[in-house]
C-alpha atoms as a PDB file:
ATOM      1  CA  UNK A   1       0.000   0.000   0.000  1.00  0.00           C
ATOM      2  CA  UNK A   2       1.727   3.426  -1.081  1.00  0.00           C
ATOM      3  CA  UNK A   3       1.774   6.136   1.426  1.00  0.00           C
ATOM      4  CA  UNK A   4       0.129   9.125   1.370  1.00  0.00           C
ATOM      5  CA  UNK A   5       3.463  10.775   0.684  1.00  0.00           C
ATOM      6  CA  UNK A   6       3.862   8.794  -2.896  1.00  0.00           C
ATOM      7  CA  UNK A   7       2.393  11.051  -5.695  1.00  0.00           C
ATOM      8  CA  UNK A   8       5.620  12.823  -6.212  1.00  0.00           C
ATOM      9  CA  UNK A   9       6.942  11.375  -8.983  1.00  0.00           C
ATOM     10  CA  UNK A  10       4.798   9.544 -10.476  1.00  0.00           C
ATOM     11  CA  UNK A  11       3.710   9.497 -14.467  1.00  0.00           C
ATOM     12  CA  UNK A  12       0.834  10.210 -16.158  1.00  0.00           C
ATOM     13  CA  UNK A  13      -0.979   7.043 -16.814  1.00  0.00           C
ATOM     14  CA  UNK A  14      -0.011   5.038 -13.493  1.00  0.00           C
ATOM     15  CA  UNK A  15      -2.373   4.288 -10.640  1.00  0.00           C
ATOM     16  CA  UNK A  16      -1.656   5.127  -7.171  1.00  0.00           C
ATOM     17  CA  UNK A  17      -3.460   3.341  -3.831  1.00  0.00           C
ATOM     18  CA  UNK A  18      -3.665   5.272  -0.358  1.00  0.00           C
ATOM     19  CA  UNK A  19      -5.078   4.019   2.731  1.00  0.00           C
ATOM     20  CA  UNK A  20      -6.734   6.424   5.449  1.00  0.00           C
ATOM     21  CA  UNK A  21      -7.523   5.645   9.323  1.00  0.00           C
ATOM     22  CA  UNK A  22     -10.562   7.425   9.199  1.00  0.00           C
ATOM     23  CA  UNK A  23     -11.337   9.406  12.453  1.00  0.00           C
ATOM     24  CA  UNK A  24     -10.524   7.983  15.954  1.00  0.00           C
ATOM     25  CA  UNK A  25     -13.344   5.662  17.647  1.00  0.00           C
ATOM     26  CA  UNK A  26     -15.797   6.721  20.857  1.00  0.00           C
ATOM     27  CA  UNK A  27     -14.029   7.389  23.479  1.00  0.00           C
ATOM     28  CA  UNK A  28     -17.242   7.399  26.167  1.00  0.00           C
ATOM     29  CA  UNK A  29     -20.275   5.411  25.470  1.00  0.00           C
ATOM     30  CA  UNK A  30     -22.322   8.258  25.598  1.00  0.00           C
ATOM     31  CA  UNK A  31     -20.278  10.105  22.574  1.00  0.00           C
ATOM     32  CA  UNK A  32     -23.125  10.613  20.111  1.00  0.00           C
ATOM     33  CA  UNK A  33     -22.197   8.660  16.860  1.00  0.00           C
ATOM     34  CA  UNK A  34     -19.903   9.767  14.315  1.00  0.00           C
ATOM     35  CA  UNK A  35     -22.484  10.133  11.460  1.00  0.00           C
ATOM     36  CA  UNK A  36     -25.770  10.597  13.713  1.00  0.00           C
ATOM     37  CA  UNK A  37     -26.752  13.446  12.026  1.00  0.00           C
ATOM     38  CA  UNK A  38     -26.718  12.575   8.721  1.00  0.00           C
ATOM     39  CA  UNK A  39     -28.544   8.511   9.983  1.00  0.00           C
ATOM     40  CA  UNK A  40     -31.308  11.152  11.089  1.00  0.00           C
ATOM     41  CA  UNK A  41     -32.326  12.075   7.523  1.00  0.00           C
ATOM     42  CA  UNK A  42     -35.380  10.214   5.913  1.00  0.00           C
ATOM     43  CA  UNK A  43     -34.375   7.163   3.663  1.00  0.00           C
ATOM     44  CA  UNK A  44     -30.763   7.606   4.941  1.00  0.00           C
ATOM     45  CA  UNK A  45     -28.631   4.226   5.125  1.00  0.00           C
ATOM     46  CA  UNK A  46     -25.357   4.199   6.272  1.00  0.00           C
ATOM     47  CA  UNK A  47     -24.118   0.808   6.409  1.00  0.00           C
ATOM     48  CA  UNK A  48     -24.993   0.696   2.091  1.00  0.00           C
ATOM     49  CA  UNK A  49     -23.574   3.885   1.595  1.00  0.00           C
ATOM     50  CA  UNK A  50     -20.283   2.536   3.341  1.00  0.00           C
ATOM     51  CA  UNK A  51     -20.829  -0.724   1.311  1.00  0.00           C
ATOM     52  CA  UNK A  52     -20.771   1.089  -1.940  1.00  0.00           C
ATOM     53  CA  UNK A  53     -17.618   1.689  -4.041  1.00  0.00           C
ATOM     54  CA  UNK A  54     -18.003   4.850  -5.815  1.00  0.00           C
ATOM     55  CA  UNK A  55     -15.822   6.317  -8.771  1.00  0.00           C
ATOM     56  CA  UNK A  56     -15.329   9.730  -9.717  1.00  0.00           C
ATOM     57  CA  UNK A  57     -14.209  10.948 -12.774  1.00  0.00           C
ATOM     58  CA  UNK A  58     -12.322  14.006 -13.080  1.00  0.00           C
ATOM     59  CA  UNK A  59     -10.675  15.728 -10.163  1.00  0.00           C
ATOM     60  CA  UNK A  60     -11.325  19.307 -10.722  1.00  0.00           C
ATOM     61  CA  UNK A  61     -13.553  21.653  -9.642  1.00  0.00           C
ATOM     62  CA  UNK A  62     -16.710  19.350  -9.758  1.00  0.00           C
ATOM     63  CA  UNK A  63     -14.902  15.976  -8.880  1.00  0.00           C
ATOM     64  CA  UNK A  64     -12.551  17.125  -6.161  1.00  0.00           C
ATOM     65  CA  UNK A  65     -15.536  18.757  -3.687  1.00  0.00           C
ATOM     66  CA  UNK A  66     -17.734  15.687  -4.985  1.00  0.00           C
ATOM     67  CA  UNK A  67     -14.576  13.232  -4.072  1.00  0.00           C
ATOM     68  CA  UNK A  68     -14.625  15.300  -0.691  1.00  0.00           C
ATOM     69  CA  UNK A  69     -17.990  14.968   0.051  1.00  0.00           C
ATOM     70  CA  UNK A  70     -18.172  10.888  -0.282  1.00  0.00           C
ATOM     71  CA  UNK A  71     -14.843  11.109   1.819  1.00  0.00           C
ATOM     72  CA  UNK A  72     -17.096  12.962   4.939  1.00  0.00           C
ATOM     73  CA  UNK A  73     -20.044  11.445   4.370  1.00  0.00           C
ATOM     74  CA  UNK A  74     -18.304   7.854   5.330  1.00  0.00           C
ATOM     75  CA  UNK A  75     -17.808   6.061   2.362  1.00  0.00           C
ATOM     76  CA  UNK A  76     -14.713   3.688   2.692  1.00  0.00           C
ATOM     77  CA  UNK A  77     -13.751   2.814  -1.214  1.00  0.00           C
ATOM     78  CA  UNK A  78     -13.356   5.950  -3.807  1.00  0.00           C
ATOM     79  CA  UNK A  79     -11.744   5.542  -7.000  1.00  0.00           C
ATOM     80  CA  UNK A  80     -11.223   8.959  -8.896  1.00  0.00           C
ATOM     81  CA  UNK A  81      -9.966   9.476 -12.614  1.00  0.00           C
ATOM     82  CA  UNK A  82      -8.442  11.910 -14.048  1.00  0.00           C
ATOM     83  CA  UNK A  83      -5.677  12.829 -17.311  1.00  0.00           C
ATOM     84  CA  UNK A  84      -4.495  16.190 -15.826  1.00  0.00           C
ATOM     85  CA  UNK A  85      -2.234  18.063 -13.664  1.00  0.00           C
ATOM     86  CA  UNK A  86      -3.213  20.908 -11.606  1.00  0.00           C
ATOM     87  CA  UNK A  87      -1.986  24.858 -12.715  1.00  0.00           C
ATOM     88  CA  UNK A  88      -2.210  28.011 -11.243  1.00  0.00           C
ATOM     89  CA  UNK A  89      -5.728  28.708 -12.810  1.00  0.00           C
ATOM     90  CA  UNK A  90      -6.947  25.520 -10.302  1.00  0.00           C
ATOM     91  CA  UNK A  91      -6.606  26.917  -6.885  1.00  0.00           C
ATOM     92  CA  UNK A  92      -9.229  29.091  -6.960  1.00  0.00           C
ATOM     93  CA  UNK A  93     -11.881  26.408  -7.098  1.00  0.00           C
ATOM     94  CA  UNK A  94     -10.167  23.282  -7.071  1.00  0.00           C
ATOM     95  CA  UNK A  95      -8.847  21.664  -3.817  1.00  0.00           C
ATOM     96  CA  UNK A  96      -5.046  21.722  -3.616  1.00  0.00           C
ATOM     97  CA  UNK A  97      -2.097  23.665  -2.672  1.00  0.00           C
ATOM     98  CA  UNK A  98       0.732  25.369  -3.508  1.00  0.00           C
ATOM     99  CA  UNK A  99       2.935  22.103  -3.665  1.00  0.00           C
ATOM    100  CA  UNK A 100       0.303  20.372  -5.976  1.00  0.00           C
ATOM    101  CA  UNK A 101       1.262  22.694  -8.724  1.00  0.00           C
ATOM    102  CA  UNK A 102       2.221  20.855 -12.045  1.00  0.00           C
ATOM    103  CA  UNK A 103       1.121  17.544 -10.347  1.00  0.00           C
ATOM    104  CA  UNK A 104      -0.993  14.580 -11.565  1.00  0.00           C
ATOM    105  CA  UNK A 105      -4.469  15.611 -10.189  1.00  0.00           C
ATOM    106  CA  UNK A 106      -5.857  12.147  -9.285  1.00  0.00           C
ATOM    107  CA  UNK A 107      -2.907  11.564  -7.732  1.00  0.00           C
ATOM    108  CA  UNK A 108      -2.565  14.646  -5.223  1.00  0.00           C
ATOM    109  CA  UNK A 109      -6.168  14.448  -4.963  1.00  0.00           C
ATOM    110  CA  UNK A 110      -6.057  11.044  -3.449  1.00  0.00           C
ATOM    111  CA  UNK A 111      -3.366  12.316  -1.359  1.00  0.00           C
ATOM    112  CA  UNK A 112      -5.184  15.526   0.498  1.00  0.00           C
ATOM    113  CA  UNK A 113      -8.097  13.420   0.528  1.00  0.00           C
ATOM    114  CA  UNK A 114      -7.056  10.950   3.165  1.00  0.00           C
ATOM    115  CA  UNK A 115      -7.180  13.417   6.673  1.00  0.00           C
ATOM    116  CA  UNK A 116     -10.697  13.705   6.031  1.00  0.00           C
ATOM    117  CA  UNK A 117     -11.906  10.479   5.042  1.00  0.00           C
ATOM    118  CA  UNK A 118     -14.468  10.077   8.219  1.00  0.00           C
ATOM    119  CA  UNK A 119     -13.765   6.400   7.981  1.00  0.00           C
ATOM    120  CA  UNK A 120     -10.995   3.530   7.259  1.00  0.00           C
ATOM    121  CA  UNK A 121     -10.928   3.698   4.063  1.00  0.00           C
ATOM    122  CA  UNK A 122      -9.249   3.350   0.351  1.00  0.00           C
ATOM    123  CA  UNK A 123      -9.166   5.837  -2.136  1.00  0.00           C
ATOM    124  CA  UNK A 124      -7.271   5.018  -6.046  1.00  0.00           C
ATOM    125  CA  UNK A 125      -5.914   8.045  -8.168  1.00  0.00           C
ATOM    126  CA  UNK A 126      -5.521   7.167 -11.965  1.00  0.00           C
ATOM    127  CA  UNK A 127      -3.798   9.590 -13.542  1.00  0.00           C
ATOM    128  CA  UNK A 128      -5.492   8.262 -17.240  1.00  0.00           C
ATOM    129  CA  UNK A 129      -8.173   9.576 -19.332  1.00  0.00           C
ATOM    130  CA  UNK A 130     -11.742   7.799 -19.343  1.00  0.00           C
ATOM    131  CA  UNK A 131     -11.972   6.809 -22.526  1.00  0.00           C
ATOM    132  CA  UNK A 132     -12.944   4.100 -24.954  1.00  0.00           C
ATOM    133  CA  UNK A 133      -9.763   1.801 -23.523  1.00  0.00           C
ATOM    134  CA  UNK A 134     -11.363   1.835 -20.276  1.00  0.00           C
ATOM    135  CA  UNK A 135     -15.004   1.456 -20.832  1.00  0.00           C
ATOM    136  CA  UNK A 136     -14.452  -2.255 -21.620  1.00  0.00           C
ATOM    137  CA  UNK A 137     -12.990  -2.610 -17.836  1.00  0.00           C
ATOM    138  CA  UNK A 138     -15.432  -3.729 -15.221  1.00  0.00           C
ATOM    139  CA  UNK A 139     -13.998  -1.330 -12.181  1.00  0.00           C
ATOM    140  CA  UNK A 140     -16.407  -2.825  -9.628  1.00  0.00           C
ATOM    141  CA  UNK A 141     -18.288   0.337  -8.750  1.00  0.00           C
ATOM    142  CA  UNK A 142     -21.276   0.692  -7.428  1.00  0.00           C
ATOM    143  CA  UNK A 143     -21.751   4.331  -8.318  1.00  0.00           C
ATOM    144  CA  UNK A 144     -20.280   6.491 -11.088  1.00  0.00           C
ATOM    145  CA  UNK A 145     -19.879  10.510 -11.163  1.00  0.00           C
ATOM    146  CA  UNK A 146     -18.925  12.325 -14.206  1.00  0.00           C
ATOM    147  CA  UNK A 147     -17.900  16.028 -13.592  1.00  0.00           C
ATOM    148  CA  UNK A 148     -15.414  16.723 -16.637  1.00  0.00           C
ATOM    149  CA  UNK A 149     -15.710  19.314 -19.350  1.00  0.00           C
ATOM    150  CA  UNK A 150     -15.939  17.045 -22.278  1.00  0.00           C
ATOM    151  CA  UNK A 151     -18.205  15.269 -23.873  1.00  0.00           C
ATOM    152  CA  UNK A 152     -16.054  12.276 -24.857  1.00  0.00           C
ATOM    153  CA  UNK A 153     -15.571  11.015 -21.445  1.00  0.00           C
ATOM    154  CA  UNK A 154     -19.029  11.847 -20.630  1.00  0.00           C
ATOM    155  CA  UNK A 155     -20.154   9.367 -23.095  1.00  0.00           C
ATOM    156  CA  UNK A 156     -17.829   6.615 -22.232  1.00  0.00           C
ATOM    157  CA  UNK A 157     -18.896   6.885 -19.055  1.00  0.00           C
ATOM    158  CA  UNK A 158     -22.593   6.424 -20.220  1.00  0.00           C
ATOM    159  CA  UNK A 159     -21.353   3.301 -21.848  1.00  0.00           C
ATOM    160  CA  UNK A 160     -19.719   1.826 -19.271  1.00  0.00           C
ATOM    161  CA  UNK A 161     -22.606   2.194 -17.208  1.00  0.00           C
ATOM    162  CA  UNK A 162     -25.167   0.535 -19.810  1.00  0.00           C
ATOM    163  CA  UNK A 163     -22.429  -2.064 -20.286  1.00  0.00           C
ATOM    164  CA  UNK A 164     -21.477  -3.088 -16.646  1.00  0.00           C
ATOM    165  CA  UNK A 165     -25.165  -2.242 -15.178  1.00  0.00           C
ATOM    166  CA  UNK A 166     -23.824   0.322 -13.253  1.00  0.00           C
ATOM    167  CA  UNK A 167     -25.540   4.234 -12.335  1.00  0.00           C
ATOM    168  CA  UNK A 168     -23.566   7.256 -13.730  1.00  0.00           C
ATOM    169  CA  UNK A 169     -24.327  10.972 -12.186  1.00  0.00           C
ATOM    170  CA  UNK A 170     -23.217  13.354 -14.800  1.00  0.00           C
ATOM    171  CA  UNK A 171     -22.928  17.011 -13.234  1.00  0.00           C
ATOM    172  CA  UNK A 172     -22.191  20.105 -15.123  1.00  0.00           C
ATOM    173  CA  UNK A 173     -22.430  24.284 -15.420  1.00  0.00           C
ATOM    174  CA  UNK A 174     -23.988  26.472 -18.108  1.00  0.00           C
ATOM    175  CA  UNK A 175     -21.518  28.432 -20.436  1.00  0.00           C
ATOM    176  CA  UNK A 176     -22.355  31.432 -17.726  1.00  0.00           C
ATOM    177  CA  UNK A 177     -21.334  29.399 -14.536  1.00  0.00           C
ATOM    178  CA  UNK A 178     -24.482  30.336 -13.113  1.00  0.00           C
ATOM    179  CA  UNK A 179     -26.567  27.339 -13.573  1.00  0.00           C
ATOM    180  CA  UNK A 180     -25.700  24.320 -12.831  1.00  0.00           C
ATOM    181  CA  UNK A 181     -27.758  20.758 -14.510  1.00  0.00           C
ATOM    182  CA  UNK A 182     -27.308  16.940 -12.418  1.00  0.00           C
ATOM    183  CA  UNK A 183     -28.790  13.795 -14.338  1.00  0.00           C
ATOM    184  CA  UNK A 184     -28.940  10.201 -12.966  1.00  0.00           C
ATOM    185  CA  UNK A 185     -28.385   7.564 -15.788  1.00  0.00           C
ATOM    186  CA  UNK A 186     -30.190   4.731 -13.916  1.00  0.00           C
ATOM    187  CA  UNK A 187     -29.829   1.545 -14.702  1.00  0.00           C
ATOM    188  CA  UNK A 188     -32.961   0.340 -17.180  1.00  0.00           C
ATOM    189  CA  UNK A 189     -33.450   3.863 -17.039  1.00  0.00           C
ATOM    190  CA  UNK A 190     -32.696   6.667 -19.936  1.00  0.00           C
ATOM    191  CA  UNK A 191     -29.215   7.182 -20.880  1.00  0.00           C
ATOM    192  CA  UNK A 192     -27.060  10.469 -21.244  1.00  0.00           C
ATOM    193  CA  UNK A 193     -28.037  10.222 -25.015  1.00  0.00           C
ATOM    194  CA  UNK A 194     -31.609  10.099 -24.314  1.00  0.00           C
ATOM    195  CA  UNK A 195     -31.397  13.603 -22.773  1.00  0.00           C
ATOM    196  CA  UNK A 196     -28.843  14.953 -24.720  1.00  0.00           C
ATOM    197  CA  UNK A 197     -28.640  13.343 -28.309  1.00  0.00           C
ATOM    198  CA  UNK A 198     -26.622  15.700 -29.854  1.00  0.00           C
ATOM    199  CA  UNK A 199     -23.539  15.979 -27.457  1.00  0.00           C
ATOM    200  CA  UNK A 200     -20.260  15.689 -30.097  1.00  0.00           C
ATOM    201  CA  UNK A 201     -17.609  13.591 -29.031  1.00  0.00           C
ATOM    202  CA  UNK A 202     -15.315  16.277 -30.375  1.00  0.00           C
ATOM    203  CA  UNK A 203     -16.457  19.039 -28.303  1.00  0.00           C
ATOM    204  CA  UNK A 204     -14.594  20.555 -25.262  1.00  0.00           C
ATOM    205  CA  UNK A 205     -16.824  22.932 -23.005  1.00  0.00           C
ATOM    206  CA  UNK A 206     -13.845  24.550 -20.543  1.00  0.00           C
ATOM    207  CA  UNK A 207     -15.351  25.897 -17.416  1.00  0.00           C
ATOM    208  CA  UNK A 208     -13.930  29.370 -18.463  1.00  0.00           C
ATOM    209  CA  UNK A 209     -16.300  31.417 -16.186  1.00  0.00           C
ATOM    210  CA  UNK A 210     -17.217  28.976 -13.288  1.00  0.00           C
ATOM    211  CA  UNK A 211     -16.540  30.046  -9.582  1.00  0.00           C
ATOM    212  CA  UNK A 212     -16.072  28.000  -6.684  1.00  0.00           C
ATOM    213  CA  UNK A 213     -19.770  28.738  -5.443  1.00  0.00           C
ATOM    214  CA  UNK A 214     -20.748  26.711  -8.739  1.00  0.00           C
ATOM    215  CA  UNK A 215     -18.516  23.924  -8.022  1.00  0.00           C
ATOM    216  CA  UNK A 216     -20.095  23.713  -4.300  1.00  0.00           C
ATOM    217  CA  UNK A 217     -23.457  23.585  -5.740  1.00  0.00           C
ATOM    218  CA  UNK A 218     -22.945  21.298  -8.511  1.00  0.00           C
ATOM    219  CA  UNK A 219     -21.015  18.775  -5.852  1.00  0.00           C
ATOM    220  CA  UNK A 220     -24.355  19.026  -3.681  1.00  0.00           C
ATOM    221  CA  UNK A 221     -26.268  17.802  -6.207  1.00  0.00           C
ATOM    222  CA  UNK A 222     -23.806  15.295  -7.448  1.00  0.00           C
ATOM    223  CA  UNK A 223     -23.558  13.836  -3.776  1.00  0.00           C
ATOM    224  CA  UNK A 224     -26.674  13.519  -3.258  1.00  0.00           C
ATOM    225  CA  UNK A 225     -27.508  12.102  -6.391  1.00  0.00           C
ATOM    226  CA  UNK A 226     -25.098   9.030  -5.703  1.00  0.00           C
ATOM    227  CA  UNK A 227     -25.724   8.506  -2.082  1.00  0.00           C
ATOM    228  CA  UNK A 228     -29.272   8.184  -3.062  1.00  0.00           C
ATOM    229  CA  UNK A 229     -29.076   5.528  -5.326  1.00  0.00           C
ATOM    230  CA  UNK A 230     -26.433   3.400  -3.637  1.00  0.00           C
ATOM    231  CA  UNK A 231     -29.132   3.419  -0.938  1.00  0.00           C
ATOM    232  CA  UNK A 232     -32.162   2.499  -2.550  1.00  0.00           C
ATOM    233  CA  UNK A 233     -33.501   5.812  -2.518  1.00  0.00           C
ATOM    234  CA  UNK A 234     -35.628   6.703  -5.285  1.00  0.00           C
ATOM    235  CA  UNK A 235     -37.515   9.918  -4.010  1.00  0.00           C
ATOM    236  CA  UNK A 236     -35.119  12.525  -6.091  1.00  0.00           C
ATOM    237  CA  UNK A 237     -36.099  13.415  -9.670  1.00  0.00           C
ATOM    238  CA  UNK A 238     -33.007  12.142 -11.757  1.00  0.00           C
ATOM    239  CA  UNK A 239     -33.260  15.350 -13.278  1.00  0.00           C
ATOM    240  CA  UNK A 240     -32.155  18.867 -12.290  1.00  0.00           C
ATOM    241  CA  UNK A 241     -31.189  22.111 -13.036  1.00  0.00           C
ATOM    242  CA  UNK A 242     -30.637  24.847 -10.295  1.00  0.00           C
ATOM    243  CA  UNK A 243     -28.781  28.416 -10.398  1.00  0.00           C
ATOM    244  CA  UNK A 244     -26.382  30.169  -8.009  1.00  0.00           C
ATOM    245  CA  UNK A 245     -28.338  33.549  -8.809  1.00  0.00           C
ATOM    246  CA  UNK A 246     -32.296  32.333  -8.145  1.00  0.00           C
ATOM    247  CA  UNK A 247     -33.482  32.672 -11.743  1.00  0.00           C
ATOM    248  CA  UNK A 248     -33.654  28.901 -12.013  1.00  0.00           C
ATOM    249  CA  UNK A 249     -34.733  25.740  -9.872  1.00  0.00           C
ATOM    250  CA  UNK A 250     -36.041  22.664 -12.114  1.00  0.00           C
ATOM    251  CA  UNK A 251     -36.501  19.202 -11.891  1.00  0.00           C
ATOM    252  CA  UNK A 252     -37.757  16.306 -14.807  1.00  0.00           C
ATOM    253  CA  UNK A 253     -38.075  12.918 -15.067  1.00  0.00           C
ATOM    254  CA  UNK A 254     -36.905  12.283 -18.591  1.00  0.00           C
ATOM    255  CA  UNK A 255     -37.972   8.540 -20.425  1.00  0.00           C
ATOM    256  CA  UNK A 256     -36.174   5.995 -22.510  1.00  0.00           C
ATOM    257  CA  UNK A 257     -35.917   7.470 -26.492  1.00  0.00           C
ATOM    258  CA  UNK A 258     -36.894   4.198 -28.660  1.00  0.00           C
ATOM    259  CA  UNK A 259     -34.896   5.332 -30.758  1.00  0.00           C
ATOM    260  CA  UNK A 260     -31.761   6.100 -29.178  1.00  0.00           C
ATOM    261  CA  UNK A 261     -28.244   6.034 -30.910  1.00  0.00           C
ATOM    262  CA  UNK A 262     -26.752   4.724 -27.293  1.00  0.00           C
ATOM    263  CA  UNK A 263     -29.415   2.475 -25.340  1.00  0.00           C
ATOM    264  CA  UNK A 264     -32.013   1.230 -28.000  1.00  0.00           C
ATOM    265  CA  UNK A 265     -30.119  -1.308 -29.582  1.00  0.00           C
ATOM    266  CA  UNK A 266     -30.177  -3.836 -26.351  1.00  0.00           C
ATOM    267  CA  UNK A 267     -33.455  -3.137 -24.963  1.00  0.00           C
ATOM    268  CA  UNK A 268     -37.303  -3.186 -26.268  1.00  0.00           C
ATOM    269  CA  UNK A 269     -39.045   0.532 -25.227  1.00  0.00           C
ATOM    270  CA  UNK A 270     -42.495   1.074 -25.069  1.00  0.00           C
ATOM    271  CA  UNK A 271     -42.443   4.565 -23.204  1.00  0.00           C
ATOM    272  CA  UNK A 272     -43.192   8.272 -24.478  1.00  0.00           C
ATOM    273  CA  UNK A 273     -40.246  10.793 -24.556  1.00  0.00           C
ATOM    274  CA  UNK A 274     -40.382  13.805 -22.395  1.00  0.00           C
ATOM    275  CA  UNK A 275     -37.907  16.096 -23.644  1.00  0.00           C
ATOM    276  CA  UNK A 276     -36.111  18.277 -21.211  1.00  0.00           C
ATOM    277  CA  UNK A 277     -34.429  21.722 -22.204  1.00  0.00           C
ATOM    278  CA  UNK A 278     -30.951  19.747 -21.072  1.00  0.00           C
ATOM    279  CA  UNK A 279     -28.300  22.213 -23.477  1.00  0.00           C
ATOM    280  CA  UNK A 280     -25.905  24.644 -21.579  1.00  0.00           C
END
């Protein structure tokens, strides 16, 4: 098991494994659990939501406060993907530090992530683009999250979800960075492409005018998103677009497209489309 001192060094493309202790046991019986707040809220499970293994791809400013926010909330097994290295234009929203400059972000992501993982846990950093190469590899998760600014990996990731039965959150901001749009590719449910059948491979979307508010409320959504489904939960619309501003607040439940380019091919559909104003 590396330590959490090992991301210096390492190449782009390699895979690095941290453990963390998680935070120290009761000390009285009558210390009030460690996560008795959160146990409180309706349809909350704990014991699935430490159960779950949960990827993340991308470890920017969506995926590192999404990353942070499984950490807290007690999950135990995090795997988070990413190509890039971390520059000066980062730290504003992003979280690292001056010594992460010019560093393989899933790696030094992995690395400040460990002090505030509430529980034992294990978190993976691979520093390697999610792309059609990995979408044949079953990773074991439980629980995907997509918050990257391009629409190849976004659709990988919807394949490797149809393919290995597995849910995908895909989080992302308007061109503004005042809205922000969250949609849960269930399984047997629609698929990215459903929603958004036009998205070009090709296409980058840079977060050029996003602020670190936007990444806090995407993350939110993102979070809760995953927890929900990794514990049964099915009480939040898959669908949502909110704003940091107030001008917006929507939610959907969009349907299987019978004809769509991604998820028609292995499945017979008998439902309506409901088309949602998805585009940012």
């Amino acid at each position: 098991m590396s330590s959490a001192s090992s991301p210096k060094g390492f190449a782009l493309g390699s895979t690095i494994e941290l453990s963390a202790r998680g935070f120290p046991p009761q000390s009285h019986p009558m210390e009030a659990d460690l996560f008795c707040r959160q146990s409180a809220m309706p349809g909350h499970d704990q014991s699935r939501l430490e159960a779950a293994k949960f990827g993340v791809i991308g470890a920017g400013g969506l995926g590192s406060w999404i990353a942070l926010g499984l950490a807290r909330m007690g999950a135990r097994d995090l795997t988070i993907i990413e190509p890039d290295s971390f520059d000066r234009s980062n730290a504003p929203r992003q979280f690292m530090f001056g010594e992460d400059l010019f560093r393989p972000k899933a790696h030094v992501l992995s690395k400040n992530l460990i002090p505030h993982f509430t529980n034992a846990a294990r978190v993976r950093g691979i520093a390697s683009a999610f792309d059609d190469d990995v979408v044949g590899v079953n990773l074991g998760l439980d629980a995907l999250i997509v918050g990257v600014d391009n629409n190849e990996a976004r659709l990988a990731a919807s394949a490797y979800g149809l393919r290995n039965a597995v849910p995908i959150v895909f989080v992302m901001h308007s061109r503004d960075g005042l809205r922000v749009q969250a949609f849960l590719q269930r399984v047997g449910g629609p698929c990215l492409s459903c929603v958004l059948p036009n998205l070009d491979p090709l296409t980058f979307a840079p977060c050029a005018t996003v602020s670190i508010a936007g990444c806090f409320l995407a993350a939110g959504h993102a979070v809760a998103l995953a927890a929900a489904v990794v514990m049964g939960q099915d009480r939040l619309p898959i669908w949502r677009e909110t704003s940091l501003d107030g001008s917006t607040e929507r939610t959907g439940t969009p349907l299987r497209v019978p004809t769509c380019r991604m998820c028609s091919s292995d499945r017979k559909l008998s439902e309506t489309t409901v088309a949602l104003p998805l585009g940012l």
